[in-house]
PDB file of N, CA and C in Angstrom:
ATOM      1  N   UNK A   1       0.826  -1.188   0.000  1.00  0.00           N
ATOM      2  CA  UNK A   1       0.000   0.000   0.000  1.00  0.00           C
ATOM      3  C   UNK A   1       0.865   1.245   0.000  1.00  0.00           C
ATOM      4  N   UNK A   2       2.142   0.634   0.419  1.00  0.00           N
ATOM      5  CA  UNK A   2       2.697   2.617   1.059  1.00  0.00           C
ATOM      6  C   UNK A   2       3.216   2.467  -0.591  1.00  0.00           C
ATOM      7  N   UNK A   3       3.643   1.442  -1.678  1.00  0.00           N
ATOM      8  CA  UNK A   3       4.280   1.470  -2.505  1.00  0.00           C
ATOM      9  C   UNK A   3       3.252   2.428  -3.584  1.00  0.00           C
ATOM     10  N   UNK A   4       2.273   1.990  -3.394  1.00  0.00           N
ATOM     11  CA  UNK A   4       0.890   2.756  -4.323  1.00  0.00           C
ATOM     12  C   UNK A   4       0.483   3.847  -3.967  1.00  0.00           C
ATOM     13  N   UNK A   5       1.034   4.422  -2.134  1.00  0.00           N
ATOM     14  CA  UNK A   5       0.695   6.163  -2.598  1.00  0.00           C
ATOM     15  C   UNK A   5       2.274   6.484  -2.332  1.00  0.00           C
ATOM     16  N   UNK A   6       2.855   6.300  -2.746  1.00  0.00           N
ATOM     17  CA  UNK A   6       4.632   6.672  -3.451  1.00  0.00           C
ATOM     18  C   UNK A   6       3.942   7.202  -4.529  1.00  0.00           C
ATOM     19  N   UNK A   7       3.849   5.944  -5.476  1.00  0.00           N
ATOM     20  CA  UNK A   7       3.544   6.238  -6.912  1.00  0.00           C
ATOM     21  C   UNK A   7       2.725   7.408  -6.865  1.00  0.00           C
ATOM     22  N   UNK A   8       1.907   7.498  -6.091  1.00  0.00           N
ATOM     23  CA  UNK A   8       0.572   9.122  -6.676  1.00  0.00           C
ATOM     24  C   UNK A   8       1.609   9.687  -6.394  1.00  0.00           C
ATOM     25  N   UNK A   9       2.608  10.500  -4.997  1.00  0.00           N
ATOM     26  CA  UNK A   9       3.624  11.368  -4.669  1.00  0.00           C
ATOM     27  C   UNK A   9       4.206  11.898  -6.021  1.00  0.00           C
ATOM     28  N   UNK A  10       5.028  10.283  -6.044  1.00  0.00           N
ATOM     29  CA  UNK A  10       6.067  10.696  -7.182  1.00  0.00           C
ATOM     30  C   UNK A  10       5.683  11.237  -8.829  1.00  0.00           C
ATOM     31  N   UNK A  11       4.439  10.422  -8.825  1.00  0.00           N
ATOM     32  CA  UNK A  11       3.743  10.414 -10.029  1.00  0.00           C
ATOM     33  C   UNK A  11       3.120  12.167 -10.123  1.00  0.00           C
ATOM     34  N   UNK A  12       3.108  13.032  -9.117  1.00  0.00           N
ATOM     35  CA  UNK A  12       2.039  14.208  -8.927  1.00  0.00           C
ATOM     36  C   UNK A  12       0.764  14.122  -9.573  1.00  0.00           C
ATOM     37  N   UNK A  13      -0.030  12.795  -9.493  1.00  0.00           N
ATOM     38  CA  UNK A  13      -1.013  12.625  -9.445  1.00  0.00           C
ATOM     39  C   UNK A  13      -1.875  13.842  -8.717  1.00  0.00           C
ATOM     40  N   UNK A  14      -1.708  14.594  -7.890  1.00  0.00           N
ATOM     41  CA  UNK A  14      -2.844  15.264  -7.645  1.00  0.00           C
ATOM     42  C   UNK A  14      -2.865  16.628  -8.281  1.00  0.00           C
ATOM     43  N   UNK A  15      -1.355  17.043  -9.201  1.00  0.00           N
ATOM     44  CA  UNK A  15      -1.661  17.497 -10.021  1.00  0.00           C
ATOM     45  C   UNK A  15      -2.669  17.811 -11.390  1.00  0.00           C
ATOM     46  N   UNK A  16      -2.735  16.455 -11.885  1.00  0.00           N
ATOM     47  CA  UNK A  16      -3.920  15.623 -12.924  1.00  0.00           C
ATOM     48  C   UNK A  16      -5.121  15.743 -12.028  1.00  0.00           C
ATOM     49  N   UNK A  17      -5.094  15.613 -10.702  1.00  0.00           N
ATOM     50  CA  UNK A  17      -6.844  15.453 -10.135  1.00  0.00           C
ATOM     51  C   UNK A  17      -6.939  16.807 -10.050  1.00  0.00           C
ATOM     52  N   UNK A  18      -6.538  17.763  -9.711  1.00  0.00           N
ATOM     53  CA  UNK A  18      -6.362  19.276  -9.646  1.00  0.00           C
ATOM     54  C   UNK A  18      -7.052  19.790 -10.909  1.00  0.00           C
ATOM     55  N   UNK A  19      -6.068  19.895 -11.957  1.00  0.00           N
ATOM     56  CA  UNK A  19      -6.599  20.101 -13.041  1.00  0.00           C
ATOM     57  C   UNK A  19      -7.813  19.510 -13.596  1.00  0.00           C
ATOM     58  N   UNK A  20      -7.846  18.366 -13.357  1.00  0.00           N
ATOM     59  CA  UNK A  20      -9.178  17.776 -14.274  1.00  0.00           C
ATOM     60  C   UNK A  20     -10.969  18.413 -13.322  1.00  0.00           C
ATOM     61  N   UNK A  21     -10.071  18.860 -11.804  1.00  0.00           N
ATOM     62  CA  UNK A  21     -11.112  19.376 -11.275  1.00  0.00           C
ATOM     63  C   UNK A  21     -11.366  20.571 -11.531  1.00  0.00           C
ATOM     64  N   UNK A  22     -10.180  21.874 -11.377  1.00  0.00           N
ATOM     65  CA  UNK A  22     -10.674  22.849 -12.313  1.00  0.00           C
ATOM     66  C   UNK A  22     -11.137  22.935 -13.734  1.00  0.00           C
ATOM     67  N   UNK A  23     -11.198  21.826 -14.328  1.00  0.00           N
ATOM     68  CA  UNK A  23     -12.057  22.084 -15.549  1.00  0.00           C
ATOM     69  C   UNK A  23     -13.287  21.438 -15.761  1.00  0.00           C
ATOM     70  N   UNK A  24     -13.923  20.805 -14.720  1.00  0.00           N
ATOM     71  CA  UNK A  24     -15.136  20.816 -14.354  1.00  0.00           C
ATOM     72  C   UNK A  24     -15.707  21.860 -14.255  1.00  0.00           C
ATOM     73  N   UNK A  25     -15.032  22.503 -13.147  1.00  0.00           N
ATOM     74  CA  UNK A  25     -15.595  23.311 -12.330  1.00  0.00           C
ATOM     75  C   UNK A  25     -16.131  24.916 -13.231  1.00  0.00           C
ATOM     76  N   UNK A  26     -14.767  24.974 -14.527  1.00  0.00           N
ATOM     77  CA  UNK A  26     -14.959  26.158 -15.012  1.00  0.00           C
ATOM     78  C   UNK A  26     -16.334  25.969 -16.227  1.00  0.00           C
ATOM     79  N   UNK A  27     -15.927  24.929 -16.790  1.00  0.00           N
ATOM     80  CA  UNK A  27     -17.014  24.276 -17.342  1.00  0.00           C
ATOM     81  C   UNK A  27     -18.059  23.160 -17.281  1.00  0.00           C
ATOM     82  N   UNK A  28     -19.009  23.753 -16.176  1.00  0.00           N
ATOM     83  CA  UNK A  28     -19.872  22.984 -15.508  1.00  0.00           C
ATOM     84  C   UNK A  28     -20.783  21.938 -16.711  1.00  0.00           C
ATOM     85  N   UNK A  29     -21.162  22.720 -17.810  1.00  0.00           N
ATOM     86  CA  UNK A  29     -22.057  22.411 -18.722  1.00  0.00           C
ATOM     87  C   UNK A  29     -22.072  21.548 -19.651  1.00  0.00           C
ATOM     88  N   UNK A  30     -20.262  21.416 -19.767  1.00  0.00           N
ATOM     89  CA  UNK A  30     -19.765  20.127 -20.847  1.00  0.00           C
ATOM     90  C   UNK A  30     -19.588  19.013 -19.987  1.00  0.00           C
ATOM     91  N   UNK A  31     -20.111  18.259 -20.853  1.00  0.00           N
ATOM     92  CA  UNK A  31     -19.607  17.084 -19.848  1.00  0.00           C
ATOM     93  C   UNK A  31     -18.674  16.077 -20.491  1.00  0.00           C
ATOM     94  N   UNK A  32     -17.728  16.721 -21.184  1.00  0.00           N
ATOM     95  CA  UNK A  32     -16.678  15.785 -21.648  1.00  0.00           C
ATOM     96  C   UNK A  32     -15.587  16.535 -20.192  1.00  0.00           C
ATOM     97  N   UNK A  33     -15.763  17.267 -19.754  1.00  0.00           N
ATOM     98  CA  UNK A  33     -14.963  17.476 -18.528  1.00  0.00           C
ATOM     99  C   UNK A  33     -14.961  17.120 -17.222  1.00  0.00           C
ATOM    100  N   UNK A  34     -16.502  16.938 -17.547  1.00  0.00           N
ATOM    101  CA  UNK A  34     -16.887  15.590 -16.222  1.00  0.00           C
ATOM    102  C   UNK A  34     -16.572  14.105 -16.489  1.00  0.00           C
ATOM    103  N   UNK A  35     -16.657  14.308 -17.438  1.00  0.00           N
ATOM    104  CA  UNK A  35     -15.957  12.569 -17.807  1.00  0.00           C
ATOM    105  C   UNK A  35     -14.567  12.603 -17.716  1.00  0.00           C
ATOM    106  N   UNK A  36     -14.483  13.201 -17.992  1.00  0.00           N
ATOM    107  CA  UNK A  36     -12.821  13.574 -17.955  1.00  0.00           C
ATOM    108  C   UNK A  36     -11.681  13.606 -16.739  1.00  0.00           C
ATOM    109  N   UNK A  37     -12.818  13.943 -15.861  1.00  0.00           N
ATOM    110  CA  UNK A  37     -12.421  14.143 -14.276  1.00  0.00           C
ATOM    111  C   UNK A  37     -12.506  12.484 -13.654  1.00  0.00           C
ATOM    112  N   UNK A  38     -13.426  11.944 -13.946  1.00  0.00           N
ATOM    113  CA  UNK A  38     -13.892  10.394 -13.559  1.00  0.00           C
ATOM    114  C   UNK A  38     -12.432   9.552 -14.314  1.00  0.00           C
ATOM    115  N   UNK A  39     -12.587  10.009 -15.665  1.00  0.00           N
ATOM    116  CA  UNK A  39     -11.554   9.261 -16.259  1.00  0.00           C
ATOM    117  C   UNK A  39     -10.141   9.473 -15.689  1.00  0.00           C
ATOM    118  N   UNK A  40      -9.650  10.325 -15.248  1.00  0.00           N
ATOM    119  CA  UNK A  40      -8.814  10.892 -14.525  1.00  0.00           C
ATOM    120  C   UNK A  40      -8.220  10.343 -13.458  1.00  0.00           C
ATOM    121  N   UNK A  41      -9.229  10.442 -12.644  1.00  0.00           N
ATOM    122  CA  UNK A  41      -9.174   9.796 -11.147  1.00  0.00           C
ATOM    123  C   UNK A  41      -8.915   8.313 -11.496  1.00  0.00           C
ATOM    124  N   UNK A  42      -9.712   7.753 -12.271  1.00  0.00           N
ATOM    125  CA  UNK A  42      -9.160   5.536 -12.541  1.00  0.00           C
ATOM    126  C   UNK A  42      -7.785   5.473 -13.379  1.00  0.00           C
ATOM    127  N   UNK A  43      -7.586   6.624 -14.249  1.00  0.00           N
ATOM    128  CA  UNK A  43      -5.909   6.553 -14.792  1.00  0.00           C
ATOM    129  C   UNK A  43      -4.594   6.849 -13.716  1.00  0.00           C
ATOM    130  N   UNK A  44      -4.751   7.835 -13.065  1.00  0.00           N
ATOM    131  CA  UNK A  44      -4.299   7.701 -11.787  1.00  0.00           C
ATOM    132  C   UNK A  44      -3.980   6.569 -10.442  1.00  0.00           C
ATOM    133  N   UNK A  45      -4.959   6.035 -10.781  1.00  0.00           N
ATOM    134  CA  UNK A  45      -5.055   4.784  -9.618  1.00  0.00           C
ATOM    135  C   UNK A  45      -4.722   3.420 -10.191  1.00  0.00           C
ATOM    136  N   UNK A  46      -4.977   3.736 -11.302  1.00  0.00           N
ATOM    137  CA  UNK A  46      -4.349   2.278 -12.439  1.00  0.00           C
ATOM    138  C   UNK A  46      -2.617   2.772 -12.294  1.00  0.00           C
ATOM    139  N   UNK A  47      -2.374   3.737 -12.501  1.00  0.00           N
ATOM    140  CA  UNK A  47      -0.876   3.961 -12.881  1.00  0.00           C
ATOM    141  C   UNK A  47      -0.025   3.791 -11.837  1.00  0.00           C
ATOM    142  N   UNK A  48      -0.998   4.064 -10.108  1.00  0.00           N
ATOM    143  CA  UNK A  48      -0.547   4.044  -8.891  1.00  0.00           C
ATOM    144  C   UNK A  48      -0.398   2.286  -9.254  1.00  0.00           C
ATOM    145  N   UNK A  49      -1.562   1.812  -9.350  1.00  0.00           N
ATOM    146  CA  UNK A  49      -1.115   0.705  -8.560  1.00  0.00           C
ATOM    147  C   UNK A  49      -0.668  -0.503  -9.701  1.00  0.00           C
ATOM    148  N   UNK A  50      -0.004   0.114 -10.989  1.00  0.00           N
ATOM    149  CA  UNK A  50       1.084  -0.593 -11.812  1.00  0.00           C
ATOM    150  C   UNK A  50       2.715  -0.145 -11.128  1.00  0.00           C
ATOM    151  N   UNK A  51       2.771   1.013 -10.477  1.00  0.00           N
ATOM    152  CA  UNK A  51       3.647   0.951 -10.201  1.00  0.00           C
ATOM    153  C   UNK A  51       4.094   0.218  -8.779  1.00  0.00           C
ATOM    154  N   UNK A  52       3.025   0.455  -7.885  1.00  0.00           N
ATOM    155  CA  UNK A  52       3.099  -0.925  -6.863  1.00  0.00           C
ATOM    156  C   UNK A  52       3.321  -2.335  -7.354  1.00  0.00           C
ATOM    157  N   UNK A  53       2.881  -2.502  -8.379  1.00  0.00           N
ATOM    158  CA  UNK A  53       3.366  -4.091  -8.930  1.00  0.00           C
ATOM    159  C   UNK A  53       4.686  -4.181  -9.605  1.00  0.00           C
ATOM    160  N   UNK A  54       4.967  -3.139  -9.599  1.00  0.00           N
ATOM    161  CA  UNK A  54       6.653  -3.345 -10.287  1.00  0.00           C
ATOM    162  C   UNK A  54       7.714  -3.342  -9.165  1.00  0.00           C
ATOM    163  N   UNK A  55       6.881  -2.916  -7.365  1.00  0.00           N
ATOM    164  CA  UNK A  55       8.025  -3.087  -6.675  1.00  0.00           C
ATOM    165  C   UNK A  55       7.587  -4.020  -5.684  1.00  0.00           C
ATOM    166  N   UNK A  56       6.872  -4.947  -5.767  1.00  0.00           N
ATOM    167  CA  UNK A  56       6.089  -6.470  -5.432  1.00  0.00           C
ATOM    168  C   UNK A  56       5.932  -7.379  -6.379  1.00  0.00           C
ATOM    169  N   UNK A  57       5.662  -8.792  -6.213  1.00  0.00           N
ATOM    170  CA  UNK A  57       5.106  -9.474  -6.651  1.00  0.00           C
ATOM    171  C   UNK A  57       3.570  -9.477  -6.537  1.00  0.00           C
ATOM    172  N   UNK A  58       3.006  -9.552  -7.557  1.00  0.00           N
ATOM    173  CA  UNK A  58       1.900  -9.345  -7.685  1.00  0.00           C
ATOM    174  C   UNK A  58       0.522 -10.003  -6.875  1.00  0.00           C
ATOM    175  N   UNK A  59       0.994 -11.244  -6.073  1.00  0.00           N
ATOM    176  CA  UNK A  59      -0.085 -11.940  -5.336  1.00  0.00           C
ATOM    177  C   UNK A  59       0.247 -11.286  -3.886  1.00  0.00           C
ATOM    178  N   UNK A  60       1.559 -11.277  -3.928  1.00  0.00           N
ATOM    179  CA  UNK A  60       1.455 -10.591  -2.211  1.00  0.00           C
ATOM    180  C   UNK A  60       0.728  -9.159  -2.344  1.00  0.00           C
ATOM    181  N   UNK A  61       0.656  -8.552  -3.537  1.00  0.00           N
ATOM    182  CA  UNK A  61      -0.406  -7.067  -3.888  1.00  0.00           C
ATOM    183  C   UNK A  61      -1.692  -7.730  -3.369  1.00  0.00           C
ATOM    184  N   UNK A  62      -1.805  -8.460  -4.315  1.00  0.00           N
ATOM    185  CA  UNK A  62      -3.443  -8.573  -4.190  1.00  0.00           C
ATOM    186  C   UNK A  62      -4.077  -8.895  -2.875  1.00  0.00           C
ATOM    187  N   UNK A  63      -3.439  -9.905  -1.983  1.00  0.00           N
ATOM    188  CA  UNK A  63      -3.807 -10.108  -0.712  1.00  0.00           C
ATOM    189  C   UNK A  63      -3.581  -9.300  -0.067  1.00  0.00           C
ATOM    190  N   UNK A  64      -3.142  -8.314   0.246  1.00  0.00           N
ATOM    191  CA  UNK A  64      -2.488  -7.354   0.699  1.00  0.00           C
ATOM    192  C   UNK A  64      -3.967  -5.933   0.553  1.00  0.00           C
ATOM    193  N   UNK A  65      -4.603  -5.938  -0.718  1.00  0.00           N
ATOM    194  CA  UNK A  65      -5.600  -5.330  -1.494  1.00  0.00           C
ATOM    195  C   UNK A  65      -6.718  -5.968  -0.722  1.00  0.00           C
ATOM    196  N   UNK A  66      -6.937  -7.188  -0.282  1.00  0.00           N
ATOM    197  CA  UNK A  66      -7.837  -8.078  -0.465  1.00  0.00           C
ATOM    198  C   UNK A  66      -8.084  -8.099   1.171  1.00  0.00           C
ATOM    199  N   UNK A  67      -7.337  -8.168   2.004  1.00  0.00           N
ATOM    200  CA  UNK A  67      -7.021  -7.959   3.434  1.00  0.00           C
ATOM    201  C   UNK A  67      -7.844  -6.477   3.469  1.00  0.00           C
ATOM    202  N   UNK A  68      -7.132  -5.439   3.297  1.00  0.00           N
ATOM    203  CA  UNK A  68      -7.500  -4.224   2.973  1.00  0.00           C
ATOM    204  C   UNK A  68      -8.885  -3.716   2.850  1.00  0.00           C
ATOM    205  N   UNK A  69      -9.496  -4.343   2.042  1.00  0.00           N
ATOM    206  CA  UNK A  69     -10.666  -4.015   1.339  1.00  0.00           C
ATOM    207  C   UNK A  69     -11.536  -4.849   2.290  1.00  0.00           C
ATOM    208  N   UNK A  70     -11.129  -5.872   2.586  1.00  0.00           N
ATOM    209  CA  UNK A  70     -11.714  -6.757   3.527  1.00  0.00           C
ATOM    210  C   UNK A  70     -12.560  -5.897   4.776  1.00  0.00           C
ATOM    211  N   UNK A  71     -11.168  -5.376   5.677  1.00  0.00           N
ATOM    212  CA  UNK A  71     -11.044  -4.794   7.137  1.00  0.00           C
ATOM    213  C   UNK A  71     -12.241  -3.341   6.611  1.00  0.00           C
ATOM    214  N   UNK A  72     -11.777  -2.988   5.544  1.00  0.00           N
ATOM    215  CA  UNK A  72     -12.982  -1.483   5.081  1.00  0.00           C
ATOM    216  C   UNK A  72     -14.403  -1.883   4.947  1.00  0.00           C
ATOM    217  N   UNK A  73     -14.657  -3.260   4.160  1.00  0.00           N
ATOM    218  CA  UNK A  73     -16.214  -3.338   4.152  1.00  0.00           C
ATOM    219  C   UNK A  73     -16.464  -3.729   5.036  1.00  0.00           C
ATOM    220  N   UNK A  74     -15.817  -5.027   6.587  1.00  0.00           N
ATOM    221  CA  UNK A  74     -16.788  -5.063   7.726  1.00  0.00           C
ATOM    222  C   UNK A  74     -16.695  -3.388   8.370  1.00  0.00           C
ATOM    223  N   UNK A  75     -15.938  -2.611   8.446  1.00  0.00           N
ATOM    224  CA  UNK A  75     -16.156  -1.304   8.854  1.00  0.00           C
ATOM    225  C   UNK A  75     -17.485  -0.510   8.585  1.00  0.00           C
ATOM    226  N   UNK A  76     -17.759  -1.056   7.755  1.00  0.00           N
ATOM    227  CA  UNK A  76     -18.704  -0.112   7.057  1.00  0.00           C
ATOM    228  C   UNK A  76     -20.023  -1.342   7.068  1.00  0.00           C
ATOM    229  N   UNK A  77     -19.772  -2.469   7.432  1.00  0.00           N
ATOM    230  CA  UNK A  77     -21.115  -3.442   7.630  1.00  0.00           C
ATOM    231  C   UNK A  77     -21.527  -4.278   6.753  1.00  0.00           C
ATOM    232  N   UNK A  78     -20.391  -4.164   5.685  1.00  0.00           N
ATOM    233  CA  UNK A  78     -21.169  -4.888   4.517  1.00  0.00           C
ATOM    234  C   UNK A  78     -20.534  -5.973   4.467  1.00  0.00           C
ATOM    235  N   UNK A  79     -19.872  -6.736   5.013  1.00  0.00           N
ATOM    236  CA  UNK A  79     -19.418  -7.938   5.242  1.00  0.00           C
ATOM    237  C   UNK A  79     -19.311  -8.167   6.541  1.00  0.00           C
ATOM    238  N   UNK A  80     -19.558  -9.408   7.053  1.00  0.00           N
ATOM    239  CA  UNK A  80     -19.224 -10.595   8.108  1.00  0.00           C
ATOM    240  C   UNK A  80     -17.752 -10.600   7.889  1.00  0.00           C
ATOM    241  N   UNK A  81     -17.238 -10.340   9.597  1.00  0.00           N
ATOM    242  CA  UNK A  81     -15.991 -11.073   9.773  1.00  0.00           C
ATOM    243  C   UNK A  81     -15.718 -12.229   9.480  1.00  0.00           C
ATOM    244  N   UNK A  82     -15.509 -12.578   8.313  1.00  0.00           N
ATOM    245  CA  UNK A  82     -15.035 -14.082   7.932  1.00  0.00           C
ATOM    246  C   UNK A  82     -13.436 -14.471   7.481  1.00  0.00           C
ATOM    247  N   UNK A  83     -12.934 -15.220   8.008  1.00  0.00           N
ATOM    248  CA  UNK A  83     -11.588 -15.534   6.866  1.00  0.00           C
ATOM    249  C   UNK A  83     -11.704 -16.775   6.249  1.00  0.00           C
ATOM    250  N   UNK A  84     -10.500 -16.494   5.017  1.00  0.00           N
ATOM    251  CA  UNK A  84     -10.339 -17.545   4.432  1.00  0.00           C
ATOM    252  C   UNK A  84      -8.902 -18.167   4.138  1.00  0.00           C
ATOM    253  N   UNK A  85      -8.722 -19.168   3.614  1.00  0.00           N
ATOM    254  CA  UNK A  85      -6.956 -19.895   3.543  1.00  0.00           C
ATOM    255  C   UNK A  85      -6.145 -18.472   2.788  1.00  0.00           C
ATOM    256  N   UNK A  86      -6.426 -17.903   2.014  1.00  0.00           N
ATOM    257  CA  UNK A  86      -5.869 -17.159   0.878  1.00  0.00           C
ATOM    258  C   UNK A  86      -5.434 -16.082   2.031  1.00  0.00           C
ATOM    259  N   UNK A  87      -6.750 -15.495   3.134  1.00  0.00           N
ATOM    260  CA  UNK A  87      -6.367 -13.903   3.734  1.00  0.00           C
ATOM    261  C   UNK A  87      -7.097 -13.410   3.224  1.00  0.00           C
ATOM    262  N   UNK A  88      -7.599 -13.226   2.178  1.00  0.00           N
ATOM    263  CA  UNK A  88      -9.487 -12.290   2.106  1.00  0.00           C
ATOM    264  C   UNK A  88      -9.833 -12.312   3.112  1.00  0.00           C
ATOM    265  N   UNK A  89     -10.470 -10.936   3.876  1.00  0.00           N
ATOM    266  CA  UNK A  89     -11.236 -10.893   4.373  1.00  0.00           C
ATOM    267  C   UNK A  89     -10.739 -11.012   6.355  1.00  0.00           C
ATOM    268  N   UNK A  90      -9.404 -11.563   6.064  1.00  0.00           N
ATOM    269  CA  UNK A  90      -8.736 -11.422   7.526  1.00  0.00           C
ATOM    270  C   UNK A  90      -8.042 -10.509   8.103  1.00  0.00           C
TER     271      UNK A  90
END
């Protein structure tokens, strides 16, 4: 995880979210700038977390993702504390 917000740091990803938000904002009415902003934000997070896989192996990512995502949805109620052999969800 700390490897995937490196990548936004280094990447100045919030440069790109910056911008794609001021041009929403200036042009409320088009909405190729609202798409643009959406599209934005998943190119960013794809690019974050290709570059987390270039300084891991890719299954210790995913469990790692999977753990993660796990501990956030019982937080929020939408899953049962459950585990499994893999680490989903533990």
């Amino acid at each position: 995880m700390i490897a995937h917000e490196r990548a936004h740091v280094h990447g100045r990803h919030h440069l790109a979210i910056a911008f794609a938000d001021a041009m929403e904002a200036a042009f409320p009415r088009i909405a190729l700038f609202s798409v643009g902003r959406t599209q934005t934000a998943r190119l960013v997070e794809l690019a974050a977390d290709d570059a987390a896989c270039a300084s891991t192996d890719k299954f210790t990512l995913a469990v790692r993702c999977c753990r993660w995502q796990g501990r956030a949805l019982r937080r929020s109620h939408w899953l049962p504390a459950v585990t499994s052999p893999t680490g989903c969800g533990a």
